[in-house]
Protein backbone atom coordinates (compact mmCIF):
# COMPACT_ATOMS: atom_id res chain seq x y z
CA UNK A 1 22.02 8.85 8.07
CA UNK A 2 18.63 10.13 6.90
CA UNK A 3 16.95 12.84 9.89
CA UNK A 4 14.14 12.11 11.61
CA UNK A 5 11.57 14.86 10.93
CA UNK A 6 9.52 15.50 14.37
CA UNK A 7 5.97 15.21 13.40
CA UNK A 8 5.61 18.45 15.22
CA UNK A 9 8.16 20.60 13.97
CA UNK A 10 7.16 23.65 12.06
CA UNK A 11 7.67 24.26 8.59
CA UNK A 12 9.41 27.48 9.82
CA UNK A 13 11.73 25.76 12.71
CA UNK A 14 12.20 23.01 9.18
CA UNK A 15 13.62 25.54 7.01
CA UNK A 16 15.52 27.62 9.41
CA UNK A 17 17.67 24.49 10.65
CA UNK A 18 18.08 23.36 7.43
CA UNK A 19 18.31 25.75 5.11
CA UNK A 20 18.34 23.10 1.28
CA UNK A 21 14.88 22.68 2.58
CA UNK A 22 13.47 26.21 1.25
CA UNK A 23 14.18 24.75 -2.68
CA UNK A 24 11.89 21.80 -2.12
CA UNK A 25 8.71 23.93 -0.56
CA UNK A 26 9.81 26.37 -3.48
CA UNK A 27 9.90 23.75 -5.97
CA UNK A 28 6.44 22.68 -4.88
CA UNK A 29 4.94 26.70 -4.78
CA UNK A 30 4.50 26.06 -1.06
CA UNK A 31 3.63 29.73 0.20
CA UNK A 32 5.27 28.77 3.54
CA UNK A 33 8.79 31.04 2.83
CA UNK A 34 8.19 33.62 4.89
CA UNK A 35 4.38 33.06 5.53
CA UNK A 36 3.15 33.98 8.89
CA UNK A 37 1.83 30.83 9.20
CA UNK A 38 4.91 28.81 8.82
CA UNK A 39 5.66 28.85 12.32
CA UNK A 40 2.46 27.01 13.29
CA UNK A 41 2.08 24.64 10.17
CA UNK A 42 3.92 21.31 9.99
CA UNK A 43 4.72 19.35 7.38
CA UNK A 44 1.52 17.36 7.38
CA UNK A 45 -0.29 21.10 7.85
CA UNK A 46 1.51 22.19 4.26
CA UNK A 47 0.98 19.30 2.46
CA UNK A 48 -2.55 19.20 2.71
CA UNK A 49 -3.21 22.89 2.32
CA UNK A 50 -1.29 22.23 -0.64
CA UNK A 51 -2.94 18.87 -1.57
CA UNK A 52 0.62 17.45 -1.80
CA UNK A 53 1.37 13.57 -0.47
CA UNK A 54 2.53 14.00 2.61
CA UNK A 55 5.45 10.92 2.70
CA UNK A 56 6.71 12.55 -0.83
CA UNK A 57 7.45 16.03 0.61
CA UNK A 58 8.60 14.38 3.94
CA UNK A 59 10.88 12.35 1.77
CA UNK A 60 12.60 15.07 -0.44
CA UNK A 61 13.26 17.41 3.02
CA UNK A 62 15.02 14.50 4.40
CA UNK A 63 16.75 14.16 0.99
CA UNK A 64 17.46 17.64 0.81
CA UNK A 65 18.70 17.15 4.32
CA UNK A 66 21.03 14.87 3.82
CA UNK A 67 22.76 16.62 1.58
CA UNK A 68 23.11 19.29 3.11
CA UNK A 69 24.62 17.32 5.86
CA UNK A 70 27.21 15.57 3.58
CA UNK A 71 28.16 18.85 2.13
CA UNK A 72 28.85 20.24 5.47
CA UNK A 73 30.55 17.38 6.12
CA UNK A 74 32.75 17.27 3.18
CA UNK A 75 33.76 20.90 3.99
CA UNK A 76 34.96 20.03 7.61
CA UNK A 77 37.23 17.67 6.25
């Protein structure tokens, strides 16, 4: 099942619940790891300080999401 992203969730609150998401605002030199703004920037916030599409980067934290859900799931079992 691919997450839902709340339109309002913070980049910080996004990385701290799901912690695969850090390599894709890495892998696009977001500066939100560990920025002081991260708590009050969402992901439409970062993409366009960042001049990033905004459905792209929503689609590879849900990607990154997901599997990071199946591997927790494949270690349960």
């Amino acid at each position: 099942m691919v997450p839902k992203l709340d339109s309002k969730m913070s980049m910080d609150e996004l990385m701290r619940r799901w912690p695969a998401t850090v390599h894709v605002a890495i892998s696009h030199r977001l500066l939100c790891v560990g920025c002081p703004i991260g708590p009050f920037h969402t992901i439409a916030d970062a993409a366009r300080e960042h001049g990033l599409d905004e459905a792209m980067l929503r689609r590879e934290f849900e990607a990154a999401i997901a599997s990071e859900d199946r591997h927790r799931a494949k270690l349960a079992s």
